[in-house]
N, C-alpha and C. Protein backbone atom coordinates (compact mmCIF):
# COMPACT_ATOMS: atom_id res chain seq x y z
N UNK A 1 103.57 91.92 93.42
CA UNK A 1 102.51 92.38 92.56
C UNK A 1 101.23 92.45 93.40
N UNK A 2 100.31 93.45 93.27
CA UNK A 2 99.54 93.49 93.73
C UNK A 2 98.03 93.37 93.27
N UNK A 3 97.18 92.80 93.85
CA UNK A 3 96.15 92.19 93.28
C UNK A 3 95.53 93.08 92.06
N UNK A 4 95.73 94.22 91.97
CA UNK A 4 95.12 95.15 90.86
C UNK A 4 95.68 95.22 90.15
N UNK A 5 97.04 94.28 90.18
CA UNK A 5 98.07 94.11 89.12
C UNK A 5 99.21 95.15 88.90
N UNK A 6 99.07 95.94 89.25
CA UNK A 6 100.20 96.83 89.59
C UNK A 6 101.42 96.70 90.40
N UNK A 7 102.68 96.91 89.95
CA UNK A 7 103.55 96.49 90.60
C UNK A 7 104.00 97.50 92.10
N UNK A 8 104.34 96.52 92.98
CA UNK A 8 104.21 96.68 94.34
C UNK A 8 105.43 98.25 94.61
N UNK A 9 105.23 99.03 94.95
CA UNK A 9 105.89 100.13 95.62
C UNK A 9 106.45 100.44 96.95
N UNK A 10 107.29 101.22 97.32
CA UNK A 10 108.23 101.69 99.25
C UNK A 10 106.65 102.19 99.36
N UNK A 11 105.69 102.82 98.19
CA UNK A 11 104.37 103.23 99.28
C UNK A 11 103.65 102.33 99.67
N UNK A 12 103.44 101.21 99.01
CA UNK A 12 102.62 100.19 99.25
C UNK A 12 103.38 99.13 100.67
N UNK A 13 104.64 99.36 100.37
CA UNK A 13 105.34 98.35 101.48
C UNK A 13 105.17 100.29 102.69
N UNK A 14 105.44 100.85 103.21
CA UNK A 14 104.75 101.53 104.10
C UNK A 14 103.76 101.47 104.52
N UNK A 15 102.44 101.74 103.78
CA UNK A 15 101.01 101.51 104.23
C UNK A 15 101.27 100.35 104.97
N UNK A 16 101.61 98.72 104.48
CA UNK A 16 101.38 97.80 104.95
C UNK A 16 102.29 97.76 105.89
N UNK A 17 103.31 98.75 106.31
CA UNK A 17 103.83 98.70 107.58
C UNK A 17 103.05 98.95 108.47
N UNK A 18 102.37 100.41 108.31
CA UNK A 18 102.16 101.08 109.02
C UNK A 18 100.35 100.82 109.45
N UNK A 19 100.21 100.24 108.51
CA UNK A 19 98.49 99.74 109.05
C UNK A 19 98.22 98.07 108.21
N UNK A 20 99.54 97.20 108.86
CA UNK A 20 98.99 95.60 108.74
C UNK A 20 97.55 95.83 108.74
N UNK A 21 97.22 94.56 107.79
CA UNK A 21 95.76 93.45 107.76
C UNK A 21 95.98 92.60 108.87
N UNK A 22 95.24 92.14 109.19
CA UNK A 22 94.80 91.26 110.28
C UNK A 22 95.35 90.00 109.37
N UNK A 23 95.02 89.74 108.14
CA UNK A 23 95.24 88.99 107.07
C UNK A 23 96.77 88.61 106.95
N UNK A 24 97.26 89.72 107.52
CA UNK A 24 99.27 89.39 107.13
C UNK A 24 99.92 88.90 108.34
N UNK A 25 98.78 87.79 109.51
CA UNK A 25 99.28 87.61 110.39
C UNK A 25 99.89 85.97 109.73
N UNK A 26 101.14 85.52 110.00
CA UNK A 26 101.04 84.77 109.14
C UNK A 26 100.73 83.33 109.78
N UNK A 27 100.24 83.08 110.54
CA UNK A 27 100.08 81.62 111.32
C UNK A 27 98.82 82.10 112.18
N UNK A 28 97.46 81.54 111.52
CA UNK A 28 96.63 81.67 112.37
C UNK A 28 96.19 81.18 113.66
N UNK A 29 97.10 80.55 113.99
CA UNK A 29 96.83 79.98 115.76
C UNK A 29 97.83 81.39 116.38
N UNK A 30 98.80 81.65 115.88
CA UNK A 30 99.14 82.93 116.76
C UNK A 30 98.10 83.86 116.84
N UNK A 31 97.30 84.35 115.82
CA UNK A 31 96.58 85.30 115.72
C UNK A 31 95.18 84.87 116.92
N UNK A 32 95.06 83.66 116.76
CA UNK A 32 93.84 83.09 117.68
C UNK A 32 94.11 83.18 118.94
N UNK A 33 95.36 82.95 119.28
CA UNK A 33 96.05 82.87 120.51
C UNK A 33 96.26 84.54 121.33
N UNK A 34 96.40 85.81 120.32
CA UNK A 34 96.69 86.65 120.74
C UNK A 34 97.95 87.03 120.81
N UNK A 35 98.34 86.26 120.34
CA UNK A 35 100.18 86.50 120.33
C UNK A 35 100.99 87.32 119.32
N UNK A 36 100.08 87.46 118.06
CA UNK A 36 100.50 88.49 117.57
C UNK A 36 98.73 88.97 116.78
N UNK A 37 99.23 90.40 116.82
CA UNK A 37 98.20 91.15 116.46
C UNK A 37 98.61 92.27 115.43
N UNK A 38 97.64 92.93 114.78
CA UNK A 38 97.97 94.26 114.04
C UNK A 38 98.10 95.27 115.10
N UNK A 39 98.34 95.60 116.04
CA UNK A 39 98.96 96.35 116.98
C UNK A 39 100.73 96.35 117.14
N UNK A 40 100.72 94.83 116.99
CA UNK A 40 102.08 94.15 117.56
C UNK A 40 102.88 94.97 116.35
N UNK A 41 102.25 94.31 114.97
CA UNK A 41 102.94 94.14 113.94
C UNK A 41 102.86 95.26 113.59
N UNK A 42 102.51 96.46 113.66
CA UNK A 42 102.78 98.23 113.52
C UNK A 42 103.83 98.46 114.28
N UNK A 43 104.08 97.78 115.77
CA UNK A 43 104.66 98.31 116.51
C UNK A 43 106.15 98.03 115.96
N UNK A 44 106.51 96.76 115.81
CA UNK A 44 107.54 95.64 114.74
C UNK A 44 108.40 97.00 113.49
N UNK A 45 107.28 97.15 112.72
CA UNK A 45 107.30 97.66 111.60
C UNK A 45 107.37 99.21 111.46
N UNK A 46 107.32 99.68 112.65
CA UNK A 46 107.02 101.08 112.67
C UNK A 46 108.18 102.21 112.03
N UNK A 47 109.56 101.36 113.29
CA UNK A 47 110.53 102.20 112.23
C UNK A 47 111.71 101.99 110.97
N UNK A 48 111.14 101.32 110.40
CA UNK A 48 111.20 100.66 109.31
C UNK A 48 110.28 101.23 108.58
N UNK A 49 109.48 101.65 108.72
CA UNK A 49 108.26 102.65 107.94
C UNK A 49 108.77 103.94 108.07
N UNK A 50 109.40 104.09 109.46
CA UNK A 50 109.98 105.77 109.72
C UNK A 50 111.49 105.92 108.77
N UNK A 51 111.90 104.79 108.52
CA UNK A 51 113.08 105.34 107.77
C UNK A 51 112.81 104.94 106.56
N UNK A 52 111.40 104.51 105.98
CA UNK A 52 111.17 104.73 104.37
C UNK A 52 110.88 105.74 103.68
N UNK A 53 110.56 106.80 105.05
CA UNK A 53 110.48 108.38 104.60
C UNK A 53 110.96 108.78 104.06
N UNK A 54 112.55 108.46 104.13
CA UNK A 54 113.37 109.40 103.28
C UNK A 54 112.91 109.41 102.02
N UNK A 55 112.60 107.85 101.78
CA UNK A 55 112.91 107.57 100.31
C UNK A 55 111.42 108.07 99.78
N UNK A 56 110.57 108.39 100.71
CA UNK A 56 109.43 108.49 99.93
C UNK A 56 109.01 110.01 99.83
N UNK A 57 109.48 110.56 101.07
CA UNK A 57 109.03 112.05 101.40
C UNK A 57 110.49 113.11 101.29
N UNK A 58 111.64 112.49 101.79
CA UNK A 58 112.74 113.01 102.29
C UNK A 58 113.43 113.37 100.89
N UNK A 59 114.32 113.46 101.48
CA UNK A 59 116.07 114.10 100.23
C UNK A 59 116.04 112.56 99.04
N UNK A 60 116.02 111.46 99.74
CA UNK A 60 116.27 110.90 98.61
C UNK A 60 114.43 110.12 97.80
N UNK A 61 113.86 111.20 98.21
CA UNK A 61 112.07 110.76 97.08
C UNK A 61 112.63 110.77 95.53
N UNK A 62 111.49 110.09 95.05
CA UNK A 62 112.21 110.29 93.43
C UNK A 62 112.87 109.01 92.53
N UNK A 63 113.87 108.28 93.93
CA UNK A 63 115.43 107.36 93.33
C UNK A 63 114.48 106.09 93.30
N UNK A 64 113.90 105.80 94.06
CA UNK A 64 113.66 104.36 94.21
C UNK A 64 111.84 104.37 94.85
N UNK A 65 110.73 105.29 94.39
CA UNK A 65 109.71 105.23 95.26
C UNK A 65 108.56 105.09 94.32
N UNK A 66 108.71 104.77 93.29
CA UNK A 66 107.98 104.78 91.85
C UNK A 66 108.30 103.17 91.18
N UNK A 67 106.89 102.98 90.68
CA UNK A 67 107.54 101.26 89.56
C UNK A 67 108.54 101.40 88.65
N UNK A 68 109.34 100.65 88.44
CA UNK A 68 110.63 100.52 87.96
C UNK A 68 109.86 100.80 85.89
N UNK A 69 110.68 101.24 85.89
CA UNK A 69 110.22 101.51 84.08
C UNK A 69 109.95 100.62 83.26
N UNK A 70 108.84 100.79 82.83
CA UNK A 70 108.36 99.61 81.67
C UNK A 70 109.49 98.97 81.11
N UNK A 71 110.01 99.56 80.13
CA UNK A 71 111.48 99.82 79.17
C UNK A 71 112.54 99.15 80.09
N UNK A 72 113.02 98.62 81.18
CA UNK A 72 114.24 98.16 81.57
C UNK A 72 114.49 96.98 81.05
N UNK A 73 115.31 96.78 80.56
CA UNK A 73 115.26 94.62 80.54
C UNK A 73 116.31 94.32 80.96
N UNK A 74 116.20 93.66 82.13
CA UNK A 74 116.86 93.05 83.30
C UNK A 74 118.09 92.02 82.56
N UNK A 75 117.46 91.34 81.22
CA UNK A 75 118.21 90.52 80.77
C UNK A 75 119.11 91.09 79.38
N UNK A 76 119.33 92.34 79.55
CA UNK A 76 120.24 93.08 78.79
C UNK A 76 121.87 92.68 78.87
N UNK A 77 122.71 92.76 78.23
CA UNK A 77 124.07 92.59 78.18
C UNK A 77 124.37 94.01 78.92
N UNK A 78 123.37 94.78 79.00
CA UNK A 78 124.28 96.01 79.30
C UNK A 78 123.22 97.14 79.99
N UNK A 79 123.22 97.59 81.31
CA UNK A 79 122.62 98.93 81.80
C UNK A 79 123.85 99.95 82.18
N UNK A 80 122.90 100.81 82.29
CA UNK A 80 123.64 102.25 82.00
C UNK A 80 122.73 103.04 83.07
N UNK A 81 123.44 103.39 84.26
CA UNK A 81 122.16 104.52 85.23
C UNK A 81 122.95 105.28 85.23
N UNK A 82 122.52 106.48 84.41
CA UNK A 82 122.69 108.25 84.25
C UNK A 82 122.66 108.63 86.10
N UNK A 83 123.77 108.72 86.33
CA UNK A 83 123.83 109.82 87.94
C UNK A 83 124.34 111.06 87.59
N UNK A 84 124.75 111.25 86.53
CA UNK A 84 125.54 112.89 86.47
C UNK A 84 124.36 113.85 86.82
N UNK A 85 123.40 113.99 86.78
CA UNK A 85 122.85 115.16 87.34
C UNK A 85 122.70 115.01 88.91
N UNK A 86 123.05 113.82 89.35
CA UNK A 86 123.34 113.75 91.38
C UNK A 86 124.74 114.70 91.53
N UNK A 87 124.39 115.42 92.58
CA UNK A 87 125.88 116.13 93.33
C UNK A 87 126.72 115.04 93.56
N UNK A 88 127.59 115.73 93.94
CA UNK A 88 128.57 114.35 94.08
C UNK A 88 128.64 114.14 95.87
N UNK A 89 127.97 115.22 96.76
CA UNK A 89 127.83 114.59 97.81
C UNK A 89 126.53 114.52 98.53
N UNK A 90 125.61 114.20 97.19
CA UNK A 90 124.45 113.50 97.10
C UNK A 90 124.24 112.18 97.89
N UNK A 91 123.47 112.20 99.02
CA UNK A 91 123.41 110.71 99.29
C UNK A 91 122.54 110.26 98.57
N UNK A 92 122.35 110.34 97.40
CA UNK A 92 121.46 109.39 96.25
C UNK A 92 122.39 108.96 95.51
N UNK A 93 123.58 109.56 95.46
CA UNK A 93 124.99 108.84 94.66
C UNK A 93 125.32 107.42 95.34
N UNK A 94 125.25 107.80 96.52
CA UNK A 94 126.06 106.25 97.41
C UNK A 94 125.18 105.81 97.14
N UNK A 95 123.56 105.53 97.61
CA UNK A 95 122.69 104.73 97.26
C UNK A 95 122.92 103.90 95.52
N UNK A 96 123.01 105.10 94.92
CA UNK A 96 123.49 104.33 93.55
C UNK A 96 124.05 103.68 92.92
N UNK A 97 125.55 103.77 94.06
CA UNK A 97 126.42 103.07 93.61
C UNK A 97 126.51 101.77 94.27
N UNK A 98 125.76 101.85 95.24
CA UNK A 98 126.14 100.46 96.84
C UNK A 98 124.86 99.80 96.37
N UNK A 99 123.94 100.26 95.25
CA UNK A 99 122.47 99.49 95.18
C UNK A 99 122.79 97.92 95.12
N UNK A 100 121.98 97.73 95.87
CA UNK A 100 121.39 96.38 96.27
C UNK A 100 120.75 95.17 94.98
N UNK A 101 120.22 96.57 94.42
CA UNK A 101 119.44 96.42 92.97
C UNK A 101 120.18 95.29 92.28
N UNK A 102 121.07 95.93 92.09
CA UNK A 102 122.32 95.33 90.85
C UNK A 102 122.67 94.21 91.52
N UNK A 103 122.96 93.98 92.38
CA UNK A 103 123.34 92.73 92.60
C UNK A 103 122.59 91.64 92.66
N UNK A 104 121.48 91.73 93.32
CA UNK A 104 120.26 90.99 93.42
C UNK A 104 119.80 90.15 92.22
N UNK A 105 119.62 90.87 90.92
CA UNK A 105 119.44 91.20 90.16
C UNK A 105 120.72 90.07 89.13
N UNK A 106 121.30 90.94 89.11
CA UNK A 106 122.33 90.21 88.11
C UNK A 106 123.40 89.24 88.44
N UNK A 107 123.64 89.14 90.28
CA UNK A 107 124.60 88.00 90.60
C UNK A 107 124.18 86.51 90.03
N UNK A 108 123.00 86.16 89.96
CA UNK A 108 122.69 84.93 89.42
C UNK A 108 122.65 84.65 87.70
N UNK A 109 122.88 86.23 87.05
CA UNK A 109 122.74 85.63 85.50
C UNK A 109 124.50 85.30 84.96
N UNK A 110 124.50 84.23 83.71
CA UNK A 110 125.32 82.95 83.30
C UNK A 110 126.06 83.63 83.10
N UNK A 111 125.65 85.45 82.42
CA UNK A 111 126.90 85.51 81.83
C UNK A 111 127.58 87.09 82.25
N UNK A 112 128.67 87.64 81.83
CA UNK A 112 129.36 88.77 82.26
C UNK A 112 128.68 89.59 82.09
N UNK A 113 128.63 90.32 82.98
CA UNK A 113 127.93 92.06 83.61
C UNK A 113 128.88 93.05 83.64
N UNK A 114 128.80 94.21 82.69
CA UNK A 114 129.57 95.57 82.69
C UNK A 114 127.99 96.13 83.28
N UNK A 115 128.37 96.82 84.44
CA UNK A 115 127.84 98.06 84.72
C UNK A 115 128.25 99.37 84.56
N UNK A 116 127.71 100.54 84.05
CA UNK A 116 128.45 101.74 84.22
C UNK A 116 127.66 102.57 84.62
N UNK A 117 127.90 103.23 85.22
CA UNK A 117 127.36 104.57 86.34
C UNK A 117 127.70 105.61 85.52
């Protein structure tokens, strides 16, 4: 979350790839020392920023580069993600189906999970 209260975005985690705070150094004797810098940490982060393109600029913009919908509730018995309008050799399909999301997400709740795609 971010201090304006808005929930954090792939644009917001880019920017802060791509132009660290001096602030996100995280141990200030390194930073005193010179050992790591916002130079370093662009350099670190850079392509990791280059392959968030896709998701932000590329083929798959759109899937995952926007705050997640008011309306979801995580603690539902039951989600449902509509892919029928993805091609079927859409790489936004595999993303959909291999998401990270879902697991993250629901491996720790008590009770049984139907997902359907």
């Amino acid at each position: 979350m971010l201090s304006s209260g808005r929930a954090t975005t792939l644009h917001d985690v880019d920017e802060a790839l791509r132009r660290p705070q001096t602030s996100t150094i995280p141990h200030p004797d390194l930073k005193k020392a010179g050992i790591v810098t916002t130079a370093r940490l662009t350099e670190r982060g850079l392509q990791l920023a280059l392959d968030l393109d896709r998701f932000i600029a590329g083929d798959l913009s759109g899937l995952i580069d926007a705050e997640t919908s008011t309306d979801l509730d995580l603690d539902a018995a039951l989600l449902v993600f509509d892919t029928s309008a993805l091609p079927h050799e859409s790489p936004a399909l595999a993303l959909v189906l291999a998401s990270s999301f879902l697991t993250a997400v629901w491996v720790y709740r008590p009770w049984k999970r139907l997902i359907v795609l």
